[in-house]
N, C-alpha and C. Protein backbone atom coordinates (compact mmCIF):
# COMPACT_ATOMS: atom_id res chain seq x y z
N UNK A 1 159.88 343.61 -59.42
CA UNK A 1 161.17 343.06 -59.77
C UNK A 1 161.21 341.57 -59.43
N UNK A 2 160.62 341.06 -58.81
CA UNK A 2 160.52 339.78 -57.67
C UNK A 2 159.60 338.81 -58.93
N UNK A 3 158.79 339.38 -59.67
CA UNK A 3 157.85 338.69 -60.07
C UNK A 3 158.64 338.58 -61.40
N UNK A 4 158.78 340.07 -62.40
CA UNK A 4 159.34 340.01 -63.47
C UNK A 4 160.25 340.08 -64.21
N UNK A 5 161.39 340.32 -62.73
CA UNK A 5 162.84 340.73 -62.96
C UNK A 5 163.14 338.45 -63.25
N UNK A 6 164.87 339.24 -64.12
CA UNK A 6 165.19 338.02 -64.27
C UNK A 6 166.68 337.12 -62.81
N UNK A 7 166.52 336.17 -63.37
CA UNK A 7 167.28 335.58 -62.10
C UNK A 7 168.18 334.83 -62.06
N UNK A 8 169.51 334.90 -61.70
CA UNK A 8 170.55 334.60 -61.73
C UNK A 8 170.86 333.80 -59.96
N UNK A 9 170.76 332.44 -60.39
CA UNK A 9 171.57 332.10 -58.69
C UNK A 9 172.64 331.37 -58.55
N UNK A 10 173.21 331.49 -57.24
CA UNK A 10 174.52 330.93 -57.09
C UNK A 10 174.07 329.90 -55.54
N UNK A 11 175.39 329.94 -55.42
CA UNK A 11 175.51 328.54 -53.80
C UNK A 11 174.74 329.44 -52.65
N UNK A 12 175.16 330.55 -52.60
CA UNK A 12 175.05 331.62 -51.40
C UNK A 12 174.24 333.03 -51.63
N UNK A 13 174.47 333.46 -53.16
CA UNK A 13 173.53 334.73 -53.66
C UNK A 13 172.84 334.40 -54.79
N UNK A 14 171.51 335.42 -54.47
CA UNK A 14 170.40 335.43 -55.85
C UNK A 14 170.61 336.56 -56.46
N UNK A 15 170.83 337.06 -57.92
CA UNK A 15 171.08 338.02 -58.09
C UNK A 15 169.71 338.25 -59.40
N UNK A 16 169.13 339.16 -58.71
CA UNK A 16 167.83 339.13 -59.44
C UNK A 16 168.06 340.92 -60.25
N UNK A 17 167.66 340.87 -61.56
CA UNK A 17 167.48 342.42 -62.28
C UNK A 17 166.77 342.36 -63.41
N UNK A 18 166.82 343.77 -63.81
CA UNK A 18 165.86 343.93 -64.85
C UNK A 18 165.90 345.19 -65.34
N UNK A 19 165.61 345.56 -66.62
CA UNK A 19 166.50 346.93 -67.11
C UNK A 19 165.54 348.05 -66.71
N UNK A 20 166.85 349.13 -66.40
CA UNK A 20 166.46 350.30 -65.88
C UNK A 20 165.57 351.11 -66.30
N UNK A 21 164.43 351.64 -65.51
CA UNK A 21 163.59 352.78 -66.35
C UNK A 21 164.53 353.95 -66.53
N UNK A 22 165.34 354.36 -65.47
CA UNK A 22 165.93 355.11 -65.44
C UNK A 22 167.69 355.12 -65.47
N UNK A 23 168.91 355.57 -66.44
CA UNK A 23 170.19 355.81 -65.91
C UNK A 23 170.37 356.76 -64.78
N UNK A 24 171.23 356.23 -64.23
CA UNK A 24 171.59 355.12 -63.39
C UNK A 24 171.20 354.02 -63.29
N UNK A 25 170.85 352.81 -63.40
CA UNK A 25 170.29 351.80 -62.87
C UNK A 25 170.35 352.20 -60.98
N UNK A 26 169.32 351.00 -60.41
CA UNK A 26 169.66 351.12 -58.76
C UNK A 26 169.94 349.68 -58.55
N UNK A 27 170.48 349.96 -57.25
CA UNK A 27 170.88 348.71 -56.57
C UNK A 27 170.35 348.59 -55.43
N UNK A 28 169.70 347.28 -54.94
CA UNK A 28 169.05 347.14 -53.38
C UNK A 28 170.30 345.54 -52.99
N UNK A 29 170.06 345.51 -51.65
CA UNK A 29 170.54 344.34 -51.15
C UNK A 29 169.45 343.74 -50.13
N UNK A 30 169.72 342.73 -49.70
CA UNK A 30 168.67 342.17 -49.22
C UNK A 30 169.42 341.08 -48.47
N UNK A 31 169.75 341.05 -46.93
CA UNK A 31 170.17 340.50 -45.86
C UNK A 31 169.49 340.07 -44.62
N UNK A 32 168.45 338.59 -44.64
CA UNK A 32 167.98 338.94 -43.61
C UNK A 32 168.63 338.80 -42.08
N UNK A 33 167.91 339.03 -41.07
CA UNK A 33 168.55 338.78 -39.44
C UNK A 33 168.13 337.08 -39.76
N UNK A 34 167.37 336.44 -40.56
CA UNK A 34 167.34 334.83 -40.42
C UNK A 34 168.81 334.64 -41.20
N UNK A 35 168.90 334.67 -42.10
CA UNK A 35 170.31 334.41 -42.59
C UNK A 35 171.43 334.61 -42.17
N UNK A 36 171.39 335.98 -41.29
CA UNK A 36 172.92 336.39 -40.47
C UNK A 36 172.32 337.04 -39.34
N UNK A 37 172.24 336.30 -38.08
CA UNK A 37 171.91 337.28 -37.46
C UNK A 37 172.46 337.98 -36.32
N UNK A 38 173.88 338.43 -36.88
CA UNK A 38 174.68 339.73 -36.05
C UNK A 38 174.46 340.89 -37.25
N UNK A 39 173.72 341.94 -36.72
CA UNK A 39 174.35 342.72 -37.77
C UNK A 39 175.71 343.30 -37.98
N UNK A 40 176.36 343.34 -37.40
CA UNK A 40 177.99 343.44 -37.74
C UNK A 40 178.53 342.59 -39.34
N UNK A 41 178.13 341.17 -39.29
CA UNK A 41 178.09 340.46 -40.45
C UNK A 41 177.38 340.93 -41.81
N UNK A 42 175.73 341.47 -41.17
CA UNK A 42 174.93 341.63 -41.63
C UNK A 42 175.80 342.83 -42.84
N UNK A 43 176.60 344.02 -41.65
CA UNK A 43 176.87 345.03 -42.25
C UNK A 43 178.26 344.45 -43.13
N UNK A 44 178.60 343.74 -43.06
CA UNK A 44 179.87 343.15 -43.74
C UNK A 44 179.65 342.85 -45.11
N UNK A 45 178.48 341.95 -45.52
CA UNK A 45 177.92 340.98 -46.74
C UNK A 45 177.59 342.23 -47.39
N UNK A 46 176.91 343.40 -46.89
CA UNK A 46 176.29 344.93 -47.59
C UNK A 46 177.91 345.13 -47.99
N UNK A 47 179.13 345.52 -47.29
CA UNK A 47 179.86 346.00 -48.14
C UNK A 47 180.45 345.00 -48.57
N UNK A 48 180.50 344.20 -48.91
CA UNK A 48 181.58 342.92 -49.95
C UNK A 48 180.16 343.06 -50.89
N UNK A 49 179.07 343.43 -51.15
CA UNK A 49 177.96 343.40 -52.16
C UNK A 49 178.64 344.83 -52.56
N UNK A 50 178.65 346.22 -51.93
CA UNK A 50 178.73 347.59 -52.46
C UNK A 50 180.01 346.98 -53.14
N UNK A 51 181.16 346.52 -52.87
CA UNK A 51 182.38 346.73 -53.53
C UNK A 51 182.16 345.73 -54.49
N UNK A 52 181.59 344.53 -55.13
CA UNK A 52 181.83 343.80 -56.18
C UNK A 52 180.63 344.69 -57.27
N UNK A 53 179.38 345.29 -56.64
CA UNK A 53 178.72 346.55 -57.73
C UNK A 53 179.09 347.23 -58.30
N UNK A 54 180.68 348.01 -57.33
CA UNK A 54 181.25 349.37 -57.63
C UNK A 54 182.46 348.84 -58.77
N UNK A 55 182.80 347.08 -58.92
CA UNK A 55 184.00 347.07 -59.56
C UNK A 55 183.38 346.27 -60.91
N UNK A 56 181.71 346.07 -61.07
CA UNK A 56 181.09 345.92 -62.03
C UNK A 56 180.43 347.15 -62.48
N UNK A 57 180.49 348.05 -62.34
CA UNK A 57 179.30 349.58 -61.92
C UNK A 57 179.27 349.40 -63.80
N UNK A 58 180.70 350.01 -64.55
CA UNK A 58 180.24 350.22 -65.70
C UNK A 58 179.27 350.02 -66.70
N UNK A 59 178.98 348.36 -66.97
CA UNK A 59 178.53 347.62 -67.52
C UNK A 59 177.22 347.12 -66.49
N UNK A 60 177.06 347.38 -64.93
CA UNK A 60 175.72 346.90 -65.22
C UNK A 60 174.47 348.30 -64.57
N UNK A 61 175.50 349.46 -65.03
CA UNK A 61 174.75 350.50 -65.18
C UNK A 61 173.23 350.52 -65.54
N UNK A 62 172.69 349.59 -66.77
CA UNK A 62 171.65 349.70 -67.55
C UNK A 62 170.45 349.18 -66.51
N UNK A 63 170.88 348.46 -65.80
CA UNK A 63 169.99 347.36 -64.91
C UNK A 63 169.44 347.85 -63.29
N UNK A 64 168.67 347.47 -62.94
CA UNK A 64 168.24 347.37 -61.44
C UNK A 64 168.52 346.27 -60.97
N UNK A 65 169.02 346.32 -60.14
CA UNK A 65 169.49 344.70 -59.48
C UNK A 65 169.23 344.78 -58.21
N UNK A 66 168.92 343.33 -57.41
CA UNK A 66 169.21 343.02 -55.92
C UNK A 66 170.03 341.80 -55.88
N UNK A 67 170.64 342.04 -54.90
CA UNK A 67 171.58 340.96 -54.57
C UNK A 67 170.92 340.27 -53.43
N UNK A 68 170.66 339.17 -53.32
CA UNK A 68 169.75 338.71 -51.92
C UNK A 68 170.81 337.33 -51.59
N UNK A 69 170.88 337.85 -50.23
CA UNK A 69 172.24 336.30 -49.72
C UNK A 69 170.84 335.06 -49.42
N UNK A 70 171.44 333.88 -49.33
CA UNK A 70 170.26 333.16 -48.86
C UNK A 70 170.58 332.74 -48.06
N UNK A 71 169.71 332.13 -47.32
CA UNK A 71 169.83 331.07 -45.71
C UNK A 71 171.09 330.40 -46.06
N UNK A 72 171.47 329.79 -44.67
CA UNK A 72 172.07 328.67 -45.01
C UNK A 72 173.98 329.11 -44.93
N UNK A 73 174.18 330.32 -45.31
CA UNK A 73 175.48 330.99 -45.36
C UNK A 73 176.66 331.03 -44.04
N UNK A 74 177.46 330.17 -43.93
CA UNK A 74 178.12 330.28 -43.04
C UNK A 74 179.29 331.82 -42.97
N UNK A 75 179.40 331.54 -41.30
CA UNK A 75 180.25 333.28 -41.39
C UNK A 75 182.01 332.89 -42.07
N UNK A 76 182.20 332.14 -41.96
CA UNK A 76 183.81 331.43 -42.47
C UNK A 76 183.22 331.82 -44.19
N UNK A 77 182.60 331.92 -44.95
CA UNK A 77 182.54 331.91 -46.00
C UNK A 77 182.20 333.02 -46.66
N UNK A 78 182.68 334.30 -46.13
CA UNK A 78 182.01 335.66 -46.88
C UNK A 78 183.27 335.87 -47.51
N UNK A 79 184.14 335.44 -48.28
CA UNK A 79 185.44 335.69 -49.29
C UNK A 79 184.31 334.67 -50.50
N UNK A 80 183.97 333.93 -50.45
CA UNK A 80 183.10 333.31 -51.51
C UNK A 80 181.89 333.77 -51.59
N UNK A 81 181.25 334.40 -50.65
CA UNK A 81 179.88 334.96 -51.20
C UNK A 81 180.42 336.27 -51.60
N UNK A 82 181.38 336.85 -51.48
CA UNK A 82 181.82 338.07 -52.31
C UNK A 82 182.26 338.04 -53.99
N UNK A 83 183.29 336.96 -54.06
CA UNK A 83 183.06 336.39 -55.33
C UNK A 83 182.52 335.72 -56.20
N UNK A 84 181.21 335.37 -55.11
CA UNK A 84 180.00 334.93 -56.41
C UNK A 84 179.30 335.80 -56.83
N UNK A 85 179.13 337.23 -55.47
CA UNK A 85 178.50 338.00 -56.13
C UNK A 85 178.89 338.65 -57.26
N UNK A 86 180.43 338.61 -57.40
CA UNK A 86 181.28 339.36 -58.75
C UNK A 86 181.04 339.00 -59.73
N UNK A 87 180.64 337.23 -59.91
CA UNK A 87 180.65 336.36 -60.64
C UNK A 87 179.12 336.57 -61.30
N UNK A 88 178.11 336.66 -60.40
CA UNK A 88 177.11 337.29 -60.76
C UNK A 88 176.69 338.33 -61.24
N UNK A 89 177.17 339.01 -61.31
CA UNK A 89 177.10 340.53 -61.62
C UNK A 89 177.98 340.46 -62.95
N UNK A 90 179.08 339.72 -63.35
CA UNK A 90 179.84 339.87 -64.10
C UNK A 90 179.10 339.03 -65.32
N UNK A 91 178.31 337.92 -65.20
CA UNK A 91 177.70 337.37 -66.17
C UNK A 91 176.63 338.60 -66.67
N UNK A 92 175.88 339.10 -65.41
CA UNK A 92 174.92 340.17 -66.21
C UNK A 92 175.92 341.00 -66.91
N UNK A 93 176.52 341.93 -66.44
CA UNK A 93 177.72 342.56 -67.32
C UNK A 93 177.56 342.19 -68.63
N UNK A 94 177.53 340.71 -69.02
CA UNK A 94 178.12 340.12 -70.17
C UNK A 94 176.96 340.10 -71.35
N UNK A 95 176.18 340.02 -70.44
CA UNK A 95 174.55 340.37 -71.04
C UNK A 95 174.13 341.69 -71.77
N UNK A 96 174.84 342.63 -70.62
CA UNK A 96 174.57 344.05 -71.01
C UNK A 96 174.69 344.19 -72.80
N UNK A 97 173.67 345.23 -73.04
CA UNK A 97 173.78 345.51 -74.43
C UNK A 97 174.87 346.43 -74.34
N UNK A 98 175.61 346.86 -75.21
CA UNK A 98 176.61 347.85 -75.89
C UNK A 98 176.04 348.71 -76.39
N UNK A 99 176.92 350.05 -75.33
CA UNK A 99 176.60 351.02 -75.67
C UNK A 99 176.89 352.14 -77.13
């Protein structure tokens, strides 16, 4: 996926995918302890990622995706890395073929 998946980035998330072998598509996240390292936070960025997946789920069904936060992310700013990830996910969305 890393090599041949395609790639979408923002200020704070990489949102990397590539179409599903299988429906369902899957979803991974990818948080390291260098980027955040409380996991409390850690576990925070996982659900503001599960909930902007679950309110794109329809449309990017077709796909495998990871969401990967990058360095650099301050903790004052997880209301914007939540909505970029939406933002990200919502352009693939837009991509999606029709079913």
């Amino acid at each position: 996926m890393f090599r041949s998946g395609r790639r979408h980035d923002g200020d704070y998330v990489e949102l990397l995918s590539m179409p599903a072998q299988r429906a369902p598509g899957r979803a991974g996240f990818v948080i390291t302890r260098k980027s955040l390292p409380r996991a409390v936070d850690r576990n925070r960025v996982r659900r503001l990622f599960r909930e902007a997946l679950r309110a794109a789920r329809p449309a990017v069904e077709t796909y495998d995706v990871i969401l990967r936060l990058k360095r650099g992310c301050p903790r004052a700013l997880f209301g914007r890395v939540a909505a970029e990830a939406g933002r990200l996910l919502g352009s693939l969305a837009a991509e999606a073929p029709a079913r």
